[in-house]
N, C-alpha and C. Protein backbone atom coordinates (compact mmCIF):
# COMPACT_ATOMS: atom_id res chain seq x y z
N UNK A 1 -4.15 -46.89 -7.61
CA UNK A 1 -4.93 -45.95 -6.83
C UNK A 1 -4.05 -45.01 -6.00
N UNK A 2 -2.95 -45.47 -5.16
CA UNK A 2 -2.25 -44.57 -4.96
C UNK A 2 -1.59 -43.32 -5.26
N UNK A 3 -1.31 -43.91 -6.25
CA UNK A 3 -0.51 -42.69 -7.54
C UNK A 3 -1.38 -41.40 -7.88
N UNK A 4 -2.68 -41.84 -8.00
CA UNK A 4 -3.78 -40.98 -8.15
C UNK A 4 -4.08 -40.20 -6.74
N UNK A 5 -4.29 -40.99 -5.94
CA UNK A 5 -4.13 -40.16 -4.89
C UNK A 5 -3.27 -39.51 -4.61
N UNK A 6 -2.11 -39.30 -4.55
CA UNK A 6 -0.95 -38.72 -4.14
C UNK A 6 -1.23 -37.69 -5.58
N UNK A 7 -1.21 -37.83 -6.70
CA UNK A 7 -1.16 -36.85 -7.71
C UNK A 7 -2.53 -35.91 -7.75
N UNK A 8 -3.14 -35.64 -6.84
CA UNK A 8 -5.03 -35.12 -6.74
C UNK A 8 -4.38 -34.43 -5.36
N UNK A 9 -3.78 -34.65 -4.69
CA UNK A 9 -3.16 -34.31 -3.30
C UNK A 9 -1.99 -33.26 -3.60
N UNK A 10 -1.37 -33.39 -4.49
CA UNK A 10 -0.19 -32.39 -4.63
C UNK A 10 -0.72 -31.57 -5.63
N UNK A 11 -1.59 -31.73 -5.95
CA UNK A 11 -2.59 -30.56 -7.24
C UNK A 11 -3.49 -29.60 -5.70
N UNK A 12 -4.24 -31.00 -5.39
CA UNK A 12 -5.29 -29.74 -4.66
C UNK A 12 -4.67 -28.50 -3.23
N UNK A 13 -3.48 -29.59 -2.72
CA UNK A 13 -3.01 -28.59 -1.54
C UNK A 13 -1.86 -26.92 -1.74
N UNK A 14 -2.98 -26.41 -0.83
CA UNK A 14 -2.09 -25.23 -1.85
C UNK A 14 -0.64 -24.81 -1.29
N UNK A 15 -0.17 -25.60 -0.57
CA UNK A 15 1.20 -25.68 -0.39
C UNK A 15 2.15 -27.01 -0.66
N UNK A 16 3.33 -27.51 -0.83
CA UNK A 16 4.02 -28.79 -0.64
C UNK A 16 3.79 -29.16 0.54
N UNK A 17 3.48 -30.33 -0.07
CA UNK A 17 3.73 -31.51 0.87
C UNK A 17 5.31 -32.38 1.02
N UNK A 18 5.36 -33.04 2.45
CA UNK A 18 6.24 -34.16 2.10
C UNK A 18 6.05 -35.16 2.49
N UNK A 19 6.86 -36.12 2.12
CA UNK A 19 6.41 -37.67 2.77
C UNK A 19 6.04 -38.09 3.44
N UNK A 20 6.29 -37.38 4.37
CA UNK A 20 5.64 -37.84 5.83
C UNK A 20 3.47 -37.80 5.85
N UNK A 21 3.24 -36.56 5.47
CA UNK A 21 2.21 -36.05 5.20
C UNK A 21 1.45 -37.29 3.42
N UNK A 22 2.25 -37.42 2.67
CA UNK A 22 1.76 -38.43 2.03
C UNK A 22 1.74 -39.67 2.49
N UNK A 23 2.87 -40.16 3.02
CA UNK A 23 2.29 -41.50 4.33
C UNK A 23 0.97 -41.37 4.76
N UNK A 24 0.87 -40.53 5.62
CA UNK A 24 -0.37 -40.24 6.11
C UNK A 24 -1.85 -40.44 5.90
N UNK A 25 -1.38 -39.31 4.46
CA UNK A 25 -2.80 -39.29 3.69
C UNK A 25 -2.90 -41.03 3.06
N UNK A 26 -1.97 -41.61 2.34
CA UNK A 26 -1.89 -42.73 1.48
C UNK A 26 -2.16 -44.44 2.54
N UNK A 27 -1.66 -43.88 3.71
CA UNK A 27 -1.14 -45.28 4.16
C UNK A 27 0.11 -46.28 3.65
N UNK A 28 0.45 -46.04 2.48
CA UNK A 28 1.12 -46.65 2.11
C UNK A 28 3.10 -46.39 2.80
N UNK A 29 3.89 -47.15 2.00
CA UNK A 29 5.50 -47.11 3.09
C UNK A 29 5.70 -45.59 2.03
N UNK A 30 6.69 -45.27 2.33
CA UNK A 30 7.58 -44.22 1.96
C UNK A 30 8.18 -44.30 1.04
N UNK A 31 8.80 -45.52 0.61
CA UNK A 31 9.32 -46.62 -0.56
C UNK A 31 8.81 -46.08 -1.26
N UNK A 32 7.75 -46.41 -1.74
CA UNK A 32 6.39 -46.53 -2.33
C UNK A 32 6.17 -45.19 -3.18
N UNK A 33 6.29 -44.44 -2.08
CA UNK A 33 5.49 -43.29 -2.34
C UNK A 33 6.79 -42.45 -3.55
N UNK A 34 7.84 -42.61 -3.04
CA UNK A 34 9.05 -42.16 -3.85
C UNK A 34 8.84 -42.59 -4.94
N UNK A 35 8.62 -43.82 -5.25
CA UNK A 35 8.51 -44.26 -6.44
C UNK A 35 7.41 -43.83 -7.09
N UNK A 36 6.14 -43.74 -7.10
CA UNK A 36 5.11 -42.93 -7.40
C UNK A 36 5.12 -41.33 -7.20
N UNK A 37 6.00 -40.64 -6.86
CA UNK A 37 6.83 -39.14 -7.31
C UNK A 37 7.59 -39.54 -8.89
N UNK A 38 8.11 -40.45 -8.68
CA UNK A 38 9.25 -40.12 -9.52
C UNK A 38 8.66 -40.47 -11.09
N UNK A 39 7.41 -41.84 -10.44
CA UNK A 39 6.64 -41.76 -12.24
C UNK A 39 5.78 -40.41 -12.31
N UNK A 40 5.19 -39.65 -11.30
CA UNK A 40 4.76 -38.38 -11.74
C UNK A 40 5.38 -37.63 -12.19
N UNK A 41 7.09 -37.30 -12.08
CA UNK A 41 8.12 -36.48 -12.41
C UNK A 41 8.00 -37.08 -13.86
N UNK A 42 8.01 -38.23 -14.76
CA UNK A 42 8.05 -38.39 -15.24
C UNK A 42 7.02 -37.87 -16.47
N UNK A 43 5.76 -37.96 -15.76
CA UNK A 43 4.25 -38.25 -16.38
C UNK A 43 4.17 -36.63 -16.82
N UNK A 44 4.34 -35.85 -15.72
CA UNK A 44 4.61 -34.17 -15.69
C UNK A 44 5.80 -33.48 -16.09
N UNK A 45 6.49 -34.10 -17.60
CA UNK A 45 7.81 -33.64 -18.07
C UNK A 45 7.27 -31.92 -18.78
N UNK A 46 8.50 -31.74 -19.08
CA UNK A 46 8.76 -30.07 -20.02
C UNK A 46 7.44 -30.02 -20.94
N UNK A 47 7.23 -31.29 -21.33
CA UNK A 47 5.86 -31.40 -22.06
C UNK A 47 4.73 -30.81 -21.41
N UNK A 48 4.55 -31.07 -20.23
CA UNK A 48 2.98 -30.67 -19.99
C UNK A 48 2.93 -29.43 -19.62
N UNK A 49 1.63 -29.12 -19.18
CA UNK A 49 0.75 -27.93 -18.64
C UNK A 49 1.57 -28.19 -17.61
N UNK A 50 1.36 -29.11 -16.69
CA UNK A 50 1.72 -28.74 -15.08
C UNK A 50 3.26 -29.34 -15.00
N UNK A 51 3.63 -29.13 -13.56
CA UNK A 51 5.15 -29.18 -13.58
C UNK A 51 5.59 -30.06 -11.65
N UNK A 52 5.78 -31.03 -11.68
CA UNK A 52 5.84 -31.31 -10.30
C UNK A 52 7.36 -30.45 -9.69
N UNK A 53 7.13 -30.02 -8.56
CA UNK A 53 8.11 -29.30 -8.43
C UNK A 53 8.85 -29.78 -6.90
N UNK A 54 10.15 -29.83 -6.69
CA UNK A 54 10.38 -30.37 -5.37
C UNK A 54 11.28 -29.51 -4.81
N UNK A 55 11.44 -28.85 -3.65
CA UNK A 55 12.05 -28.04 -3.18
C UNK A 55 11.80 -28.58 -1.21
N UNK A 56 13.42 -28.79 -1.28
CA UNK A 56 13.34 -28.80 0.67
C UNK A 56 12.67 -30.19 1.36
N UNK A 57 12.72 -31.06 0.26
CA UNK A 57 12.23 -32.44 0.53
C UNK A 57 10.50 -32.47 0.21
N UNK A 58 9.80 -31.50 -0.59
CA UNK A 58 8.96 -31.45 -0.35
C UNK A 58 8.24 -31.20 -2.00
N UNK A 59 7.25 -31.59 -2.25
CA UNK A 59 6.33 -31.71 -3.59
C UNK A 59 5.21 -31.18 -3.67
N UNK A 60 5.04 -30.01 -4.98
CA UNK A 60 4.02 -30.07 -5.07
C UNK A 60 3.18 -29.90 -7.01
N UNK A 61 2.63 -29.95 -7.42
CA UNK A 61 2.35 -29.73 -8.86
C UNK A 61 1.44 -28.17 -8.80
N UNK A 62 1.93 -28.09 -9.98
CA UNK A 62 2.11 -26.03 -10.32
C UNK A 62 1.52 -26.09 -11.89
N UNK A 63 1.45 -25.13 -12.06
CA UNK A 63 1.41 -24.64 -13.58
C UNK A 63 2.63 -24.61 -14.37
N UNK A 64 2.95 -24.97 -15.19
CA UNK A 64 4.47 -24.73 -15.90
C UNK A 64 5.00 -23.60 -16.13
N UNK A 65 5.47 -22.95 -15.32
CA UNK A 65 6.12 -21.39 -16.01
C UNK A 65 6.43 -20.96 -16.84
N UNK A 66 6.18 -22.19 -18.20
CA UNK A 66 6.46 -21.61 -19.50
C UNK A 66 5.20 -21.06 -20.52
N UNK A 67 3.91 -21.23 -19.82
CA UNK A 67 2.52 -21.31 -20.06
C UNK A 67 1.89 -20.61 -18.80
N UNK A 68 2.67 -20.53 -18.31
CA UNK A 68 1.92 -19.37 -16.72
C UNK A 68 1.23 -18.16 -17.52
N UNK A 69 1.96 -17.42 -18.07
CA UNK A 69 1.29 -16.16 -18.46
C UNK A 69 0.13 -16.13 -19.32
N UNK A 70 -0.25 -17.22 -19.95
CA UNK A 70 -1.80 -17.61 -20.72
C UNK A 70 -2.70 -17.65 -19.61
N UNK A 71 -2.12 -18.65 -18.94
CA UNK A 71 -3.60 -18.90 -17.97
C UNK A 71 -3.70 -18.38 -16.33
N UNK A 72 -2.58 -17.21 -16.52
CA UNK A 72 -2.15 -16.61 -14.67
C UNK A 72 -3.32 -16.33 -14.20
N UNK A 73 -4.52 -15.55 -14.92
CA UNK A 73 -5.81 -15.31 -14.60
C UNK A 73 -6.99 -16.24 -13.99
N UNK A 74 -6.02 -17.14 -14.20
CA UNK A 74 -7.38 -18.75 -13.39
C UNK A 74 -6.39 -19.19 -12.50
N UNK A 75 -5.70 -18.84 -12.15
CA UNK A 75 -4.66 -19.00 -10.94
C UNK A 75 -5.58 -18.55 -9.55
N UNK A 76 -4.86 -19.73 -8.52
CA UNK A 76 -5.15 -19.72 -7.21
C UNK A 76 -4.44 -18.64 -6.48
N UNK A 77 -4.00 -18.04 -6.73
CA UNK A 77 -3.43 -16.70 -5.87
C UNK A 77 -3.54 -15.51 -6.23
N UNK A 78 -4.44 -15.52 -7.61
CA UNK A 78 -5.53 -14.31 -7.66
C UNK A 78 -6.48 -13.48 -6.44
N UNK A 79 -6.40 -14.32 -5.72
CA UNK A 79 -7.47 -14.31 -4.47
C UNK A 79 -6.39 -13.56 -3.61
N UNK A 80 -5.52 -13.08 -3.56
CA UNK A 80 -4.44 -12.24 -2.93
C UNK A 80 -5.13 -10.89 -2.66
N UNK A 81 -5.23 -11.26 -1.00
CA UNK A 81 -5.30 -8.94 -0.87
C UNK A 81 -4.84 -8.65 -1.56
N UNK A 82 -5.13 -7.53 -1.11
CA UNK A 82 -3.52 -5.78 -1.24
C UNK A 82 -2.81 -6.29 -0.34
N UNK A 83 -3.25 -6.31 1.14
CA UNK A 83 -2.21 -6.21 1.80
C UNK A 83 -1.43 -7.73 2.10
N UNK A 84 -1.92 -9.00 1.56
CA UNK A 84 -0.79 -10.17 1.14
C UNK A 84 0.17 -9.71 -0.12
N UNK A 85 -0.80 -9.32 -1.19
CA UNK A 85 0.21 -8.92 -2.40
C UNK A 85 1.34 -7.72 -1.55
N UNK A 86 0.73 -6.80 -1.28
CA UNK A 86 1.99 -5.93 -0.96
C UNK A 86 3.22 -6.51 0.47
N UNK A 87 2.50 -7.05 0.93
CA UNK A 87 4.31 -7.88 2.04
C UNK A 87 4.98 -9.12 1.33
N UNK A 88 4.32 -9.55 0.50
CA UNK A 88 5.28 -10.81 -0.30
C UNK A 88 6.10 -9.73 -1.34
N UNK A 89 5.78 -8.56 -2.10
CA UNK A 89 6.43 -7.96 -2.63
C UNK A 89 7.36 -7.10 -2.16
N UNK A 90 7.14 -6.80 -0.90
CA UNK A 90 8.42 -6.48 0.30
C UNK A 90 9.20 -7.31 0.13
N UNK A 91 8.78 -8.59 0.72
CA UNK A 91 9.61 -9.95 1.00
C UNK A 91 10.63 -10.16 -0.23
N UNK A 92 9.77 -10.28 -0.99
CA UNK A 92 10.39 -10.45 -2.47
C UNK A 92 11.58 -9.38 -2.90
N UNK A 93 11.35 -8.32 -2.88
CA UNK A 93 12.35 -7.55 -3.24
C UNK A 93 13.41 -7.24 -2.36
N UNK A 94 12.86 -7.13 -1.06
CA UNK A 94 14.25 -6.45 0.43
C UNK A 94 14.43 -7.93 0.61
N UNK A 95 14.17 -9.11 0.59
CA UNK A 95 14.23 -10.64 1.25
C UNK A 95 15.99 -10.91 1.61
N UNK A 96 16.33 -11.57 1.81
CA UNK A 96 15.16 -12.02 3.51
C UNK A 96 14.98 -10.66 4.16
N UNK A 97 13.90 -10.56 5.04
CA UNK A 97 14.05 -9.33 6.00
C UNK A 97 13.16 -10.10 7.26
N UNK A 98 13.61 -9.05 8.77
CA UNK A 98 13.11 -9.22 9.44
C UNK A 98 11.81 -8.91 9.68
N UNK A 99 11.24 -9.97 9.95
CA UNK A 99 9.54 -9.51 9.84
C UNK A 99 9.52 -8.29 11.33
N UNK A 100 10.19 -7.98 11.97
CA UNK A 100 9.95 -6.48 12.98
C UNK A 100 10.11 -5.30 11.62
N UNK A 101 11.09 -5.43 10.64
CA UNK A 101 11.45 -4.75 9.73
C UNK A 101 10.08 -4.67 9.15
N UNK A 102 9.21 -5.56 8.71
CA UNK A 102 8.07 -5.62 7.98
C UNK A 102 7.41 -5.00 9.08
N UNK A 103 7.27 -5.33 10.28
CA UNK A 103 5.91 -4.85 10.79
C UNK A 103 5.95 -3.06 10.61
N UNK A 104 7.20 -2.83 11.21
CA UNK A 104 7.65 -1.55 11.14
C UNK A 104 7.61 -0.55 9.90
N UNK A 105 7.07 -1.26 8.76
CA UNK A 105 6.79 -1.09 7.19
C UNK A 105 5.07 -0.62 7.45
N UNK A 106 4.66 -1.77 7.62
CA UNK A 106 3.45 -2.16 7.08
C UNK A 106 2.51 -2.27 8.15
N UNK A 107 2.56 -1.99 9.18
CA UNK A 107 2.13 -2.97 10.55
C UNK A 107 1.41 -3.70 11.15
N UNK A 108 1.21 -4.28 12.17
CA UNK A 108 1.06 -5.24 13.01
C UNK A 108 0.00 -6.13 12.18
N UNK A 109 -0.39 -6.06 11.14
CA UNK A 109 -1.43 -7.37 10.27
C UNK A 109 -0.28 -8.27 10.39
N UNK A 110 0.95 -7.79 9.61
CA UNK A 110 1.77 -8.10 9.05
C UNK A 110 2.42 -9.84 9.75
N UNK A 111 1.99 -10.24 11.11
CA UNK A 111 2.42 -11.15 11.30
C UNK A 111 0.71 -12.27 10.70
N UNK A 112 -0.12 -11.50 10.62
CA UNK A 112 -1.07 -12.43 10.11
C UNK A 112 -0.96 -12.54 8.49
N UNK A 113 -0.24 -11.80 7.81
CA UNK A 113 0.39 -11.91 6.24
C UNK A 113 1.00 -13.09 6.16
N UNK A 114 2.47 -12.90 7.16
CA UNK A 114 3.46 -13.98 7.13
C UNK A 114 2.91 -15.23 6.83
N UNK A 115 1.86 -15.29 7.91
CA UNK A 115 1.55 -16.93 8.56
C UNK A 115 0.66 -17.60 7.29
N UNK A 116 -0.18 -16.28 6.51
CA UNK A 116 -0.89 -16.64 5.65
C UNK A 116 -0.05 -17.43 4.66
N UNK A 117 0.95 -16.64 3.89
CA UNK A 117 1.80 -16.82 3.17
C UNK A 117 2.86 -18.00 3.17
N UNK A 118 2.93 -17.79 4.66
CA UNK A 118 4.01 -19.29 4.76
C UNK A 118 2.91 -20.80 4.53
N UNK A 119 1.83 -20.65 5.13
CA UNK A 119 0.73 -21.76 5.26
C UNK A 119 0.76 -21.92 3.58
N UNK A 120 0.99 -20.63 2.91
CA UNK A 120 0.70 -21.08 0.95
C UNK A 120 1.98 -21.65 0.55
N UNK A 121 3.06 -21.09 1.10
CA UNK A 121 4.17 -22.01 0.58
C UNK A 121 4.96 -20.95 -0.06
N UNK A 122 4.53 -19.99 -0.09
CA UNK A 122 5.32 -18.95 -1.16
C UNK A 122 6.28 -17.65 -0.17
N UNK A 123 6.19 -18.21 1.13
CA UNK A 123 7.66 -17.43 1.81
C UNK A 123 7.71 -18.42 2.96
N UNK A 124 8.75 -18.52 3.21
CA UNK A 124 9.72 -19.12 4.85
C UNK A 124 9.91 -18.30 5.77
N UNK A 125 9.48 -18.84 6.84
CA UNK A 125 9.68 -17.65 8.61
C UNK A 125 11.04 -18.80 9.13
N UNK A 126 12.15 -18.18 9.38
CA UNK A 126 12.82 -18.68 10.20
C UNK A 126 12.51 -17.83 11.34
N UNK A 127 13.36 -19.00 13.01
CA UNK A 127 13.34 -17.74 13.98
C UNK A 127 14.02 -17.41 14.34
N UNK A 128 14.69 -16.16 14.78
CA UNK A 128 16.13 -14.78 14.73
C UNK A 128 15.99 -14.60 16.10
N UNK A 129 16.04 -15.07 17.22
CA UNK A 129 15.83 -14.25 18.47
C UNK A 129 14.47 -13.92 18.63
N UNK A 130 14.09 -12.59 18.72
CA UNK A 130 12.82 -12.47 18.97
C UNK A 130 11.89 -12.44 17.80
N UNK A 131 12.37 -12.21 16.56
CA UNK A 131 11.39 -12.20 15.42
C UNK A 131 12.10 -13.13 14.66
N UNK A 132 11.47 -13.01 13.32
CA UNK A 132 11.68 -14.38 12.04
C UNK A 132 12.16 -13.32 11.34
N UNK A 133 13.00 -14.53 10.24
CA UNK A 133 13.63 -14.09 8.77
C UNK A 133 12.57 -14.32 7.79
N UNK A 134 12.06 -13.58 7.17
CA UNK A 134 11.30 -13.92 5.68
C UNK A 134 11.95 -14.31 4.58
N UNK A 135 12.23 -15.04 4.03
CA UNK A 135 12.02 -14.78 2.57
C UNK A 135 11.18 -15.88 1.51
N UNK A 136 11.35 -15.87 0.22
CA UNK A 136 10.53 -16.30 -0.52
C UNK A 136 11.14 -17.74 -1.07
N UNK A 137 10.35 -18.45 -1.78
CA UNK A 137 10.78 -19.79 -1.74
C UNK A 137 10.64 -20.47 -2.89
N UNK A 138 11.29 -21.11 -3.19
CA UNK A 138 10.88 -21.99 -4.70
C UNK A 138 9.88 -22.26 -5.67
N UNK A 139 8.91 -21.95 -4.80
CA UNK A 139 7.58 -21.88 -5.09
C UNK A 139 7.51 -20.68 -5.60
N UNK A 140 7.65 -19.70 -4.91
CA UNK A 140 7.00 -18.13 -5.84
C UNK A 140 8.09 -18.18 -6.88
N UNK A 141 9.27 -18.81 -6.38
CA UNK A 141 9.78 -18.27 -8.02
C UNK A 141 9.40 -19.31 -9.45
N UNK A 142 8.61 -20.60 -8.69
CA UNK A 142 8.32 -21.51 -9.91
C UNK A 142 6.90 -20.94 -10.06
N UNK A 143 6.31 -20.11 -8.79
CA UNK A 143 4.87 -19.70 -9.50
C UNK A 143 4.87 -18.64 -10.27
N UNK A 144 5.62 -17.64 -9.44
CA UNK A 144 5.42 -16.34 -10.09
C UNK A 144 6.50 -16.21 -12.05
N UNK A 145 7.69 -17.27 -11.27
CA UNK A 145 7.81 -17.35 -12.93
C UNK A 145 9.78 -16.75 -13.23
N UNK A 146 9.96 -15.78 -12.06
CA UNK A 146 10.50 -15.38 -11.91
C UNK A 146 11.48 -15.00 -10.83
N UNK A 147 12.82 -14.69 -10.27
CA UNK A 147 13.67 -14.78 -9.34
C UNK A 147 13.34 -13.14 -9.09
N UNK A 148 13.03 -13.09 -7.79
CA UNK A 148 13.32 -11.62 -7.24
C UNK A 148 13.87 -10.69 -7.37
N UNK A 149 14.40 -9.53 -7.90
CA UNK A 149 15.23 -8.88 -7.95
C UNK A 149 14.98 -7.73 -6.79
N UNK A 150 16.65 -8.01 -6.28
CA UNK A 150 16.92 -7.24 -5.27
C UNK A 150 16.77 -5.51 -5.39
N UNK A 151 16.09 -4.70 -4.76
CA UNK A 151 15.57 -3.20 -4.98
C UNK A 151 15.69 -2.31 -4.44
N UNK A 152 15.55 -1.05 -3.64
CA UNK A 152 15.68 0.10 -2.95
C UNK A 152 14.15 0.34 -2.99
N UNK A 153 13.38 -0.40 -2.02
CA UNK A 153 11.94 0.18 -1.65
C UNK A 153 11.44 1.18 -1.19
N UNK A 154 12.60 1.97 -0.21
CA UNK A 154 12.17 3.03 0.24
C UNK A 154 11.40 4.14 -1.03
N UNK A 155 12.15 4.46 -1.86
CA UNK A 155 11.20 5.32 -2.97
C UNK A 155 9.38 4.59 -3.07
N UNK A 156 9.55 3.77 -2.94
CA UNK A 156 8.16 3.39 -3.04
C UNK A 156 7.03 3.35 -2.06
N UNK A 157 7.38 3.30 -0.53
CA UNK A 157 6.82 3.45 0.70
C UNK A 157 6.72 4.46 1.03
């Protein structure tokens, strides 16, 4: 029962989790829970549809990026504004940048983008003094499929 739980938990949350947070949910030790990752790592090889993915101590199950582009259209981040799609594609291309840099782009939503985005898992806020560093995270590149390439945005703004 555990295993199931923990594998229904890293499907439904739409960001990683980590151990601590599966303790939680499970009750069970930490021990435990490692070991029931590692038969899911197993269960979720190159073979399947989905792909458990671990980045930063943390887990979550995805679509396989080798089958992303069949089924991107029933994807959970379809539901993306404009204006989430367009600051993760900032992020993505100028990354890291200072989110004053972003606001100064895009403005002042822009710290309600971040927070959205970081809560999904698909960019990181560090904090710089008075503002945060953005950039994007293991996740967008195991969701989206692809590594960022670095750009000259200004032509486009």
């Amino acid at each position: 029962m555990p295993k199931r739980t923990i594998e229904a938990a890293l499907f439904l949350k739409s960001k990683p989790m980590n151990i601590a947070e599966l303790v939680k949910l499970t009750q069970i030790p930490s021990g435990e829970i490692k070991e029931k990752i590692l038969e899911l790592k197993e269960k979720y090889s190159e073979e399947s549809g989905i792909k458990l993915v671990e980045a930063n101590e943390t887990y979550q199950l995805i679509v396989n990026p080798e089958i992303l582009q069949k089924v991107r259209k029933l994807a959970p981040y379809k539901d993306l504004s404009p204006g989430l799609l367009k600051a993760l594609s900032i992020i993505a291309f100028k990354g890291p940048v200072r989110q004053s840099v972003l606001v100064n782009t895009i403005g002042n939503r822009t710290y309600e983008y971040a927070h959205e985005l970081e809560r999904r898992g698909l960019i990181s806020a560090k904090k710089a003094g008075r503002t945060k560093i953005l950039k994007t995270t293991k996740l967008f590149v195991d969701y989206f499929g692809k590594e960022p390439e670095k750009t000259n945005l200004e032509k486009f703004i």
